[in-house]
C-alpha atoms as a PDB file:
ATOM      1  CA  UNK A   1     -25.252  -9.376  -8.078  1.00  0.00           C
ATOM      2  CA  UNK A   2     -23.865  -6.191 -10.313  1.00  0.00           C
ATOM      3  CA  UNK A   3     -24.188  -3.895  -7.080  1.00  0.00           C
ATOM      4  CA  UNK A   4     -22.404  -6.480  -4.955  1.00  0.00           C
ATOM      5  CA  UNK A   5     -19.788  -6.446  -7.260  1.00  0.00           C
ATOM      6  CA  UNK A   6     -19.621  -3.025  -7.866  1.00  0.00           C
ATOM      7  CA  UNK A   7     -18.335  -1.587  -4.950  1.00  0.00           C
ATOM      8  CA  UNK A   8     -14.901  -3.444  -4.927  1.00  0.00           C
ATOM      9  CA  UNK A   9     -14.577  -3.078  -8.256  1.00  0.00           C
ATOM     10  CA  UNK A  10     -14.413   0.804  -8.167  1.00  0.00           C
ATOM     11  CA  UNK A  11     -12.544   0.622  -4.238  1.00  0.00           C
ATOM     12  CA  UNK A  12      -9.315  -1.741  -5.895  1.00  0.00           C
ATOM     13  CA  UNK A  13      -8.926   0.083  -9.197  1.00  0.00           C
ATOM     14  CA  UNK A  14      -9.028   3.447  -7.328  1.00  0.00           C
ATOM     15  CA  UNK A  15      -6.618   2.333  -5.222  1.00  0.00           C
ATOM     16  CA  UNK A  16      -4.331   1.566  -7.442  1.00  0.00           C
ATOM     17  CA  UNK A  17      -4.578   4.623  -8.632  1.00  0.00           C
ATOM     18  CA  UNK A  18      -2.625   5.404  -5.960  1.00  0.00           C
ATOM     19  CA  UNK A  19      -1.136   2.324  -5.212  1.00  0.00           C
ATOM     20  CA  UNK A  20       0.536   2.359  -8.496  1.00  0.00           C
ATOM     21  CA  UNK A  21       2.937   5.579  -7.928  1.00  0.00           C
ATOM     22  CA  UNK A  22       3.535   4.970  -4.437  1.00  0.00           C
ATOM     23  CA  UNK A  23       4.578   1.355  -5.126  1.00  0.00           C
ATOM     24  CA  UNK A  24       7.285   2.609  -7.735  1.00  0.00           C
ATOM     25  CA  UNK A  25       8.593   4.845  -5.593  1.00  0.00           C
ATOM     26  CA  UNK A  26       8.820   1.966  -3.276  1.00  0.00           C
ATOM     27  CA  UNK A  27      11.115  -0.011  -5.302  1.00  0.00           C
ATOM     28  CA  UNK A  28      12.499   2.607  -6.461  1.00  0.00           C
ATOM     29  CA  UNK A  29      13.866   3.592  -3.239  1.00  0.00           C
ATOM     30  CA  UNK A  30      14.338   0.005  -2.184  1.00  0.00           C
ATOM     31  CA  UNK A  31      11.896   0.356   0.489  1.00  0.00           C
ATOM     32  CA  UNK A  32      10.216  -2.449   0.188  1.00  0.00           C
ATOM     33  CA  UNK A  33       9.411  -3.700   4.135  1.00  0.00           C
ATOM     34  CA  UNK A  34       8.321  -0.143   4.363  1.00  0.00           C
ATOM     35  CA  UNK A  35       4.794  -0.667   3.431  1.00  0.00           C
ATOM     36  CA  UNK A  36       4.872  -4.090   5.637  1.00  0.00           C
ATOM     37  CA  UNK A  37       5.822  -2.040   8.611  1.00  0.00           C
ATOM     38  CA  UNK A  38       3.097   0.391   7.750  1.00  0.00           C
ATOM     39  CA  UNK A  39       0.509  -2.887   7.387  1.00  0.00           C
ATOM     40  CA  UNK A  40       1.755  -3.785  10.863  1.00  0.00           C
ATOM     41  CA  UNK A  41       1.115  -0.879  12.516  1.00  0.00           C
ATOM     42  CA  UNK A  42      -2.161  -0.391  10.847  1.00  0.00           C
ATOM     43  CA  UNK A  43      -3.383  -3.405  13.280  1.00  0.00           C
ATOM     44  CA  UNK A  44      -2.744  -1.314  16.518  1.00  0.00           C
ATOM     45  CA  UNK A  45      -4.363   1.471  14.927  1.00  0.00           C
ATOM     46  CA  UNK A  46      -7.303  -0.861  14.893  1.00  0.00           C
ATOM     47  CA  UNK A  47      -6.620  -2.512  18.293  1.00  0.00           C
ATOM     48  CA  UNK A  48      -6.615   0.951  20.041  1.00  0.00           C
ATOM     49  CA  UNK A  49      -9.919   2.379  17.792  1.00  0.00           C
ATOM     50  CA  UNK A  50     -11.579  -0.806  19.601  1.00  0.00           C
ATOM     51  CA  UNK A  51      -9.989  -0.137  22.603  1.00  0.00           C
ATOM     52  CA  UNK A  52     -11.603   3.760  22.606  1.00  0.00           C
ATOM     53  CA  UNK A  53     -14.922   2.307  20.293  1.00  0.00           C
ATOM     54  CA  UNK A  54     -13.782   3.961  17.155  1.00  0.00           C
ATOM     55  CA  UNK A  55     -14.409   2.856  14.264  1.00  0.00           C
ATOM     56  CA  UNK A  56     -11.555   0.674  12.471  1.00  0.00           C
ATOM     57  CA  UNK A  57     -10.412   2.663   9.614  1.00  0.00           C
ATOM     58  CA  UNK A  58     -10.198   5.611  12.086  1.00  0.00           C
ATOM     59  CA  UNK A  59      -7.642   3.651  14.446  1.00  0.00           C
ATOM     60  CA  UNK A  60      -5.960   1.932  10.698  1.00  0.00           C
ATOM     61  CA  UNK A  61      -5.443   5.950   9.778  1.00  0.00           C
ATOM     62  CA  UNK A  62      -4.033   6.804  13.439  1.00  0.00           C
ATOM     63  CA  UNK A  63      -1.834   4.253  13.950  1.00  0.00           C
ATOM     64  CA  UNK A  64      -0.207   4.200  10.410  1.00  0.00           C
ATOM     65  CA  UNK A  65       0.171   7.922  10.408  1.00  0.00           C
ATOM     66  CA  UNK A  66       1.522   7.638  14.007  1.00  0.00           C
ATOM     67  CA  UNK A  67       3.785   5.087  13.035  1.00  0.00           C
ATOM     68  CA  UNK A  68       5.274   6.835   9.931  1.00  0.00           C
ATOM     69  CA  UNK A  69       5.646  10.181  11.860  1.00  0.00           C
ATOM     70  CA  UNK A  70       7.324   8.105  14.814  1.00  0.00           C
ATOM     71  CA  UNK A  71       9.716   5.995  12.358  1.00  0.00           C
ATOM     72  CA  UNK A  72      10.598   9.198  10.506  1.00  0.00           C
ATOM     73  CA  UNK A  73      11.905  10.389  13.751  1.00  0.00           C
ATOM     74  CA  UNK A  74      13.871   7.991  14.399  1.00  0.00           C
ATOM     75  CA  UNK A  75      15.531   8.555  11.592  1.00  0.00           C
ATOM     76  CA  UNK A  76      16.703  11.948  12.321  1.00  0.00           C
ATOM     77  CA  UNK A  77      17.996  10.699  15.598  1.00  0.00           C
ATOM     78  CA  UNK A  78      20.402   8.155  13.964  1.00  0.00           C
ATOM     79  CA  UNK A  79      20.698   6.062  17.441  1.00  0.00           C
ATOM     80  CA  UNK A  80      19.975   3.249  15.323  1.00  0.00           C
ATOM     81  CA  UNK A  81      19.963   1.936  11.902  1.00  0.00           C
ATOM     82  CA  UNK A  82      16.707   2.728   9.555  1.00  0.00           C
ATOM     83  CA  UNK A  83      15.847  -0.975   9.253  1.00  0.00           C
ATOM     84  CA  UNK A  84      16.582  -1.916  12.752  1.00  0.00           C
ATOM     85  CA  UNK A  85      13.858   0.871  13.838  1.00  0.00           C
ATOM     86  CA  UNK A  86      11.708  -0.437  10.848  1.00  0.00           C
ATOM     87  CA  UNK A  87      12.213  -4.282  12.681  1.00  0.00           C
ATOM     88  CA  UNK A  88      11.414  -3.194  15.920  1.00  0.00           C
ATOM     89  CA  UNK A  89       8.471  -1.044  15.874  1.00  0.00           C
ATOM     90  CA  UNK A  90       6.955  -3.048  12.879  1.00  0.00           C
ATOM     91  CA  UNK A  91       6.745  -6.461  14.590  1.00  0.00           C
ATOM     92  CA  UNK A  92       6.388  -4.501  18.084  1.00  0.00           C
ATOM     93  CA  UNK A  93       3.283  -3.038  16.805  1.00  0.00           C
ATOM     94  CA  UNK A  94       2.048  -5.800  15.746  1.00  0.00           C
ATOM     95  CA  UNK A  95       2.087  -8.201  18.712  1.00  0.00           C
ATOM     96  CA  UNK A  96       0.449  -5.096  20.532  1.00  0.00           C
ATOM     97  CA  UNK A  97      -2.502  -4.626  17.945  1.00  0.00           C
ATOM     98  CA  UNK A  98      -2.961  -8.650  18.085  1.00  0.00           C
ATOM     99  CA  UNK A  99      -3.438  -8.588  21.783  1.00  0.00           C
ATOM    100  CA  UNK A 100      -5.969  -5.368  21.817  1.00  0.00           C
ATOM    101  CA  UNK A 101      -7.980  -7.205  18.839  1.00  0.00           C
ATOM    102  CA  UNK A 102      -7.952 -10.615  20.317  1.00  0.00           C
ATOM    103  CA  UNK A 103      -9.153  -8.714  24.131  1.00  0.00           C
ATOM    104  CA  UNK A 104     -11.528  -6.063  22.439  1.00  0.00           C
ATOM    105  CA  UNK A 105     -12.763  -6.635  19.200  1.00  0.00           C
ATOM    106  CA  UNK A 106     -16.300  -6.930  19.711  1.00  0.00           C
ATOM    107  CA  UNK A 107     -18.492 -10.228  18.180  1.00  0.00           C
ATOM    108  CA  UNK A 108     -18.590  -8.630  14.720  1.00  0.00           C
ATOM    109  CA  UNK A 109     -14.999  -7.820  13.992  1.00  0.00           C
ATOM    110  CA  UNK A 110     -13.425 -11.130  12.024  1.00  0.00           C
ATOM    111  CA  UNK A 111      -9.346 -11.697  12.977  1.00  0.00           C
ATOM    112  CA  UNK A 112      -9.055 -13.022   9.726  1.00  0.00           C
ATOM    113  CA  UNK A 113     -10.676 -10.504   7.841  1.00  0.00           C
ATOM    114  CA  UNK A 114      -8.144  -8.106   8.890  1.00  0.00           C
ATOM    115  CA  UNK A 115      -4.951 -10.459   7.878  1.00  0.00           C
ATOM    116  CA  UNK A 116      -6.204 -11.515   4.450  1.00  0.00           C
ATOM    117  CA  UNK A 117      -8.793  -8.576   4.098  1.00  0.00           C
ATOM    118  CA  UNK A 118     -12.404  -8.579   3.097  1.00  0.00           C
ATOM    119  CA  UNK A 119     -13.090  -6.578  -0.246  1.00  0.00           C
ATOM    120  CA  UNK A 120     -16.691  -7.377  -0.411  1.00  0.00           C
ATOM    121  CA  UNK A 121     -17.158  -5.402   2.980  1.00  0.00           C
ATOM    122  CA  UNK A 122     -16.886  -1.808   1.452  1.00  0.00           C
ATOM    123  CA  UNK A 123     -18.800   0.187   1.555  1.00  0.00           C
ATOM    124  CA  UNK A 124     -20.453   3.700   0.296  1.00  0.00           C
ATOM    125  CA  UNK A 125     -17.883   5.864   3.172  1.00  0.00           C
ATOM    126  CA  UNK A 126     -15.494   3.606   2.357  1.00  0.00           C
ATOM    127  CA  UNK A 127     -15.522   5.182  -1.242  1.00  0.00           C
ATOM    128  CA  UNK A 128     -15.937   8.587  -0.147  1.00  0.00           C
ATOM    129  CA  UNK A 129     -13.079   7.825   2.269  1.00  0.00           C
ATOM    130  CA  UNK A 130     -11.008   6.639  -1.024  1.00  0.00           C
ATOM    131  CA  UNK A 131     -12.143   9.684  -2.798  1.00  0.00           C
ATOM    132  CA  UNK A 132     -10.716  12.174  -0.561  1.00  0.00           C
ATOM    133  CA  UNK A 133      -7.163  10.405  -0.304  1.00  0.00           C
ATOM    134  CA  UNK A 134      -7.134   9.695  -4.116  1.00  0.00           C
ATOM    135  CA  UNK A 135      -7.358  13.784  -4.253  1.00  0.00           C
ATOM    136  CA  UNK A 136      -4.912  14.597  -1.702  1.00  0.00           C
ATOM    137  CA  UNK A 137      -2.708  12.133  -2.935  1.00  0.00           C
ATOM    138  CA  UNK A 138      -2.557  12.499  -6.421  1.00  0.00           C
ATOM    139  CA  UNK A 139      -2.634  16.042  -5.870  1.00  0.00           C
ATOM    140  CA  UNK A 140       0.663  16.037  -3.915  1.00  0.00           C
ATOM    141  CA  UNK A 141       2.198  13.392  -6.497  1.00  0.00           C
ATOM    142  CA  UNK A 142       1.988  15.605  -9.398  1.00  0.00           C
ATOM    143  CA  UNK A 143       3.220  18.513  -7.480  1.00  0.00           C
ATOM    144  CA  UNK A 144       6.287  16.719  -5.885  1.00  0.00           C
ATOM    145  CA  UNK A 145       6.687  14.345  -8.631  1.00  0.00           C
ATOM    146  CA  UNK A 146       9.984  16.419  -9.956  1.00  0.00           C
ATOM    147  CA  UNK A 147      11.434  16.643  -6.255  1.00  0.00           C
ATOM    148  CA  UNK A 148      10.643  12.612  -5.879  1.00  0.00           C
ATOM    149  CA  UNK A 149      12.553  11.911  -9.058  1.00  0.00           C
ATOM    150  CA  UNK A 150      15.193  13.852  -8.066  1.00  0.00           C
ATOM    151  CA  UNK A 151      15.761  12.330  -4.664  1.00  0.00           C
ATOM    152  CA  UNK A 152      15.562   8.888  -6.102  1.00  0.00           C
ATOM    153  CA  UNK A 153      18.022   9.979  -8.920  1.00  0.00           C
ATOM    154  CA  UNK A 154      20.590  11.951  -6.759  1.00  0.00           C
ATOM    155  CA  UNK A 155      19.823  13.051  -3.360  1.00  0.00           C
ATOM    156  CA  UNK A 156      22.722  15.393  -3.289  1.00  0.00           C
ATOM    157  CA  UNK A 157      21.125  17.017  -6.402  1.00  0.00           C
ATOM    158  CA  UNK A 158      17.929  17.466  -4.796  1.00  0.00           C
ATOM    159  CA  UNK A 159      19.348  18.747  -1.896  1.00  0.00           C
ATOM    160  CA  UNK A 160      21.642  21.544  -4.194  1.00  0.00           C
ATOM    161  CA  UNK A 161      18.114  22.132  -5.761  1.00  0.00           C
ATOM    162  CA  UNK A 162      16.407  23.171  -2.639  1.00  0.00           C
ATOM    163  CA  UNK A 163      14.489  19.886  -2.113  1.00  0.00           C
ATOM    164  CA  UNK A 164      13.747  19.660   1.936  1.00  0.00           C
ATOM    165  CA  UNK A 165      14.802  15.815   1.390  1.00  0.00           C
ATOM    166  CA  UNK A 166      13.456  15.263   5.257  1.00  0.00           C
ATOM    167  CA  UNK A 167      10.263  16.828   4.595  1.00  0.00           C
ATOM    168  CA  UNK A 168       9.739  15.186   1.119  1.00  0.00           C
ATOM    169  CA  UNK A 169      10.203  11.958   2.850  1.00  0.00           C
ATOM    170  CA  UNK A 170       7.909  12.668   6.056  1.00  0.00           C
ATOM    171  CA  UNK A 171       4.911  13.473   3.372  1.00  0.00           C
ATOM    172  CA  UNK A 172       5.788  10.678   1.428  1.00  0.00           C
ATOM    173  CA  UNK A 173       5.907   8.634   4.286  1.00  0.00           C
ATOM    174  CA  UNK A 174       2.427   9.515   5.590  1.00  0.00           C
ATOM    175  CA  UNK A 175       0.277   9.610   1.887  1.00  0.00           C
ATOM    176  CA  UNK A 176       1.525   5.669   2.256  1.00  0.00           C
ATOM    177  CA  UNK A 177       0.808   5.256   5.497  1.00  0.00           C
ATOM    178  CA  UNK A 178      -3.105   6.768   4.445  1.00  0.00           C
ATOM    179  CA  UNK A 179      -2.687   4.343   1.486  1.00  0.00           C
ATOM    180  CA  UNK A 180      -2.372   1.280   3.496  1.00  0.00           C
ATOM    181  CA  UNK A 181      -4.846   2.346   5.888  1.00  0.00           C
ATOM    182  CA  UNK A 182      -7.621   2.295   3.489  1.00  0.00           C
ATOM    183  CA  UNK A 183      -6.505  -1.120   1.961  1.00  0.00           C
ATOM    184  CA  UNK A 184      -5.611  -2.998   4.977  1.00  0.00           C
ATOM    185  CA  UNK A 185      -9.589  -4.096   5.326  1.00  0.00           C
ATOM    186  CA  UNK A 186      -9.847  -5.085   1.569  1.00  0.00           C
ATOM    187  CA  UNK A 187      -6.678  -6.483   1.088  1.00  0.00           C
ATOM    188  CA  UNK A 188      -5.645  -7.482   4.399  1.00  0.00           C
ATOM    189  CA  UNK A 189      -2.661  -6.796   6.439  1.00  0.00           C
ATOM    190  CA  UNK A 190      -0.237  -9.359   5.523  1.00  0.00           C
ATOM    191  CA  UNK A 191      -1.027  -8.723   1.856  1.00  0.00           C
ATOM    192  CA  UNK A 192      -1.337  -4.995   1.541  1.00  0.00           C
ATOM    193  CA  UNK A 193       2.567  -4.620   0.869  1.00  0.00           C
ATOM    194  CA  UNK A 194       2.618  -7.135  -2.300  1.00  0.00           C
ATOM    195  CA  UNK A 195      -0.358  -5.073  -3.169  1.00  0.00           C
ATOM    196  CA  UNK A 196       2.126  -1.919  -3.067  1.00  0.00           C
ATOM    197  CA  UNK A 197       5.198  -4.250  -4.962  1.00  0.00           C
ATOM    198  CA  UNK A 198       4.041  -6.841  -6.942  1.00  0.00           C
ATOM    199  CA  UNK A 199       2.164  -4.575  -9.866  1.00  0.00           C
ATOM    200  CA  UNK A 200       5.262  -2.034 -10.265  1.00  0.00           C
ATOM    201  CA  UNK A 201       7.594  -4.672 -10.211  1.00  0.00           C
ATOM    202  CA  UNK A 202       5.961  -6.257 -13.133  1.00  0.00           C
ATOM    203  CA  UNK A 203       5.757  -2.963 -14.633  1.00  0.00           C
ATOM    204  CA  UNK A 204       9.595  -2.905 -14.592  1.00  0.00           C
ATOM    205  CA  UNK A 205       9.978  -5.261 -16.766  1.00  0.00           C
ATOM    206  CA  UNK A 206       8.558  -3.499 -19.906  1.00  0.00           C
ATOM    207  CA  UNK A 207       9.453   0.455 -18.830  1.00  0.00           C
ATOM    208  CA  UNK A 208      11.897   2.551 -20.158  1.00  0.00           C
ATOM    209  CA  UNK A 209      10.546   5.683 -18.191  1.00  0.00           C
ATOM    210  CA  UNK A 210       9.650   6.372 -14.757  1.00  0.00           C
ATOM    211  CA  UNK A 211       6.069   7.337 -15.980  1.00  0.00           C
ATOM    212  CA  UNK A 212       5.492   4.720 -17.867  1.00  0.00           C
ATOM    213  CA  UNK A 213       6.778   1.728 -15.254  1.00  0.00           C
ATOM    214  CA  UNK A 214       3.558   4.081 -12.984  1.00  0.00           C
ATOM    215  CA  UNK A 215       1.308   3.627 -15.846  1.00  0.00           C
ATOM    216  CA  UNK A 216       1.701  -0.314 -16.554  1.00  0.00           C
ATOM    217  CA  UNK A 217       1.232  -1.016 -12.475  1.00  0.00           C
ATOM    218  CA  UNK A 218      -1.869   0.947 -12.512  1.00  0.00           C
ATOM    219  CA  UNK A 219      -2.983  -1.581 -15.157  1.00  0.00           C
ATOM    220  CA  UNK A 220      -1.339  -4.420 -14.038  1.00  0.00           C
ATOM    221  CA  UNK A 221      -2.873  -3.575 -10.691  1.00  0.00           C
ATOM    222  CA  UNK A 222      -6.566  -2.828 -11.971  1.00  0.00           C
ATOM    223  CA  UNK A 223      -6.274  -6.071 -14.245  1.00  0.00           C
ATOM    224  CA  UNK A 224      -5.469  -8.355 -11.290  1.00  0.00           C
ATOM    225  CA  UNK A 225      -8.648  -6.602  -8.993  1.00  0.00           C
ATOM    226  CA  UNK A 226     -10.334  -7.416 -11.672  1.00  0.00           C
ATOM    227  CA  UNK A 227      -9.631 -11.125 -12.638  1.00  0.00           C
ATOM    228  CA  UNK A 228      -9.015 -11.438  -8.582  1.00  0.00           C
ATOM    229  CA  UNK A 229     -12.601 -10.450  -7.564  1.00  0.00           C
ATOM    230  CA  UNK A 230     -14.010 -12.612 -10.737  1.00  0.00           C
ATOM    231  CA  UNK A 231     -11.813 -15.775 -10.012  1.00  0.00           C
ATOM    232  CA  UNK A 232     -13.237 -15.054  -6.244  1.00  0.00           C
ATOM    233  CA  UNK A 233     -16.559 -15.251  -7.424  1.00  0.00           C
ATOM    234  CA  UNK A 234     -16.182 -18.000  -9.552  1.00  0.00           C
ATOM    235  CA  UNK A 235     -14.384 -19.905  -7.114  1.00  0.00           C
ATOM    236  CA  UNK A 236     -15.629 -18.976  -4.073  1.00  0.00           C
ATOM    237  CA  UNK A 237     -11.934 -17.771  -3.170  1.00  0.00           C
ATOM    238  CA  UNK A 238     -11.196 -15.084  -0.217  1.00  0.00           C
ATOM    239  CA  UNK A 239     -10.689 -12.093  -2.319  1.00  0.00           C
ATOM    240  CA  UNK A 240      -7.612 -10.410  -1.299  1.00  0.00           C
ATOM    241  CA  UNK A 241      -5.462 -13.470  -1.487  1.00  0.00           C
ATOM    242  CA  UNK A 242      -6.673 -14.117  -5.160  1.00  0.00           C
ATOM    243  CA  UNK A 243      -5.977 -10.391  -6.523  1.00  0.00           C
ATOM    244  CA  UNK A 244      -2.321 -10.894  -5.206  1.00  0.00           C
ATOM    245  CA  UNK A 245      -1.995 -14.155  -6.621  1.00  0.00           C
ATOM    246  CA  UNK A 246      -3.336 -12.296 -10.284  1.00  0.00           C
ATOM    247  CA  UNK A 247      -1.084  -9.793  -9.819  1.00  0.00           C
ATOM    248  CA  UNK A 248       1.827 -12.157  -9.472  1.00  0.00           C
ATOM    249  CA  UNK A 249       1.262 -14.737 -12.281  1.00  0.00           C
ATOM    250  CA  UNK A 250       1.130 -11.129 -14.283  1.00  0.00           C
ATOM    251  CA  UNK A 251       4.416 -10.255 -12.871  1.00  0.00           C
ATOM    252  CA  UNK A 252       5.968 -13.687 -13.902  1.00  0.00           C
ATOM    253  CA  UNK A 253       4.496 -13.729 -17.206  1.00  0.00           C
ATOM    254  CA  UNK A 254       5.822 -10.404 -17.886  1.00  0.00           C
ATOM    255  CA  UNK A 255       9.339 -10.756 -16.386  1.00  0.00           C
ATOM    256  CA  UNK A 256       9.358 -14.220 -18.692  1.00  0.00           C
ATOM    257  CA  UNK A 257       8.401 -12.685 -21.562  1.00  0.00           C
ATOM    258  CA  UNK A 258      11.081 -10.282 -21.165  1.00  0.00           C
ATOM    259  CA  UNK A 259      13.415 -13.404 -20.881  1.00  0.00           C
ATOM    260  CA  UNK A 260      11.981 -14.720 -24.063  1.00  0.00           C
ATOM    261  CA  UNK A 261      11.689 -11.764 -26.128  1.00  0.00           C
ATOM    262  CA  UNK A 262      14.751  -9.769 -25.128  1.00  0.00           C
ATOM    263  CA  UNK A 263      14.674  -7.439 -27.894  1.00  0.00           C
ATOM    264  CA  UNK A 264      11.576  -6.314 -27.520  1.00  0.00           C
ATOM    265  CA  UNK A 265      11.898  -5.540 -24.327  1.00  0.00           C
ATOM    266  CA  UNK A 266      13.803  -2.230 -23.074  1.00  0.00           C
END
C-alpha cells in the first residue's frame, strides 16, 4: 500500500515545485487562461501521439510546446488581440484533440482519465521525466528570476535594462507549457490550470514578498497533494479532483483569515 502511494506522493509535491513559481508568475502577470489554453492543447498533443503511436506524454510535450511557440507568434504579429488568439486556438485545439482521442485512442487509453487525470498511474519514467524538467526549470527560474521580476514590475524598465522581453516570454511560455504536459495525466486537463492558480493565490493572501507568496504555494500546493491523495484513499475519490478541492478550501481559509485577522495579515 506504501509503494502505491508513494509514487504520487513524490510526482505532486515535485511538481509543485515547479508549479509553485510558475503559478505566481501567472497571476502575477494576469495570465490566468494561459495555462487553460496550454491544458487544451496538451489534448491534441495526445490525439496526434495516438494518431502516429507515440506515447502520450510525448504528444502532451509536442503539442503544448507547439502551441506556446505558435501563440507566442501570434503575438508578434499583432493581427489580433492576445486573448482572442488565446480563445481561438485554445478551444480549437481542443475539439481537434477530442476527435483524434475519441477515433484513435486505443482500448487502454481512459477519456476521462485525461479530463480529471489519474495520479495513481505514474510511474518510475514518469519521475525521471519530472526530474529532468524540475532541473531545467528551476535552473532557468533562478537565473531569470531578476529579469521576470522586472518585467512584471515595469516592462519598460526591463526593456532599458537589456531584458529581451520577447524572448523572456517565449521561454517562459514553453517551461509552462512542459509543466502542464507532465501534469495533464495526474491532474487532468480541465484541472491542471487551478493546479497552476489556486495554491499562489492563497499564498497571496499572507505575502509581503514575491519569494515568499512562491514559498507558501509550494506548501499550500504539497499540503493539498497530500490531504488530496489521503482523502482519495479514504474516500475512494478520483484523485485529481480532490487535491484541487484541498487546495481551494486552503485558499478560502486563508483569504478568510486574512478577513478576520486583518492586522496580522500584510
Amino acid at each position: 500500500m506504501t509503494e502505491l502511494w508513494l509514487l504520487p506522493l513524490l510526482a505532486g509535491c515535485g511538481l509543485m515545485l515547479l508549479a509553485a513559481p510558475l503559478g505566481s508568475l501567472l497571476v502575477w502577470q494576469r495570465m490566468a487562461f494561459f495555462g487553460d489554453a496550454l491544458a487544451h492543447a496538451s489534448l491534441l498533443g495526445v490525439g496526434i501521439g495516438l494518431l502516429f503511436f507515440w506515447s502520450p506524454l510525448a504528444g502532451a510535450m509536442l503539442g503544448t510546446v507547439l502551441f506556446a511557440v505558435l501563440l507566442w507568434r501570434a503575438e508578434q504579429v499583432r493581427s489580433l488581440a492576445g486573448d482572442t488568439w488565446l480563445g481561438v486556438l485554445s478551444h480549437g485545439s481542443m475539439a481537434l484533440g477530442l476527435l483524434l482521442v475519441y477515433g484513435y485512442a486505443p482500448p487502454g487509453v481512459n477519456l476521462s482519465a485525461l479530463l480529471i487525470g489519474d495520479v495513481l498511474g505514474v510511474t518510475l519514467a514518469d519521475l525521471w521525466a519530472l526530474a529532468v524538467v524540475l532541473v531545467v526549470g528551476l535552473g532557468w527560474l533562478f537565473w531569470r528570476w531578476r529579469d521576470l521580476m522586472l518585467s512584471v514590475l515595469s516592462p519598460e524598465l526591463a526593456q532599458a535594462e537589456g531584458v529581451r522581453l520577447s524572448m523572456l516570454r517565449a521561454q517562459f511560455m514553453v517551461l509552462l507549457a512542459l509543466v502542464v504536459a507532465l501534469a495533464i495525466q495526474w491532474i487532468g486537463v480541465l484541472l491542471i490550470s487551478s493546479l497552476l492558480l489556486i495554491p499562489a493565490a492563497a499564498a497571496r493572501a499572507w505575502s509581503r514578498e514575491p519569494e515568499h507568496m512562491v514559498a507558501g504555494a509550494v506548501l499550500i500546493g504539497m499540503l493539498a497533494v497530500v490531504l488530496g491523495i489521503s482523502a482519495s484513499w479514504q474516500w475512494d475519490w478520483p484523485t485529481g479532483p480532490a487535491i484541487v478541492v484541498v487546495a481551494l478550501g486552503l485558499f478560502c481559509l486563508l483569504w478568510g483569515a486574512a478577513r478576520l485577522l486583518p492586522r496580522l495579515a500584510p
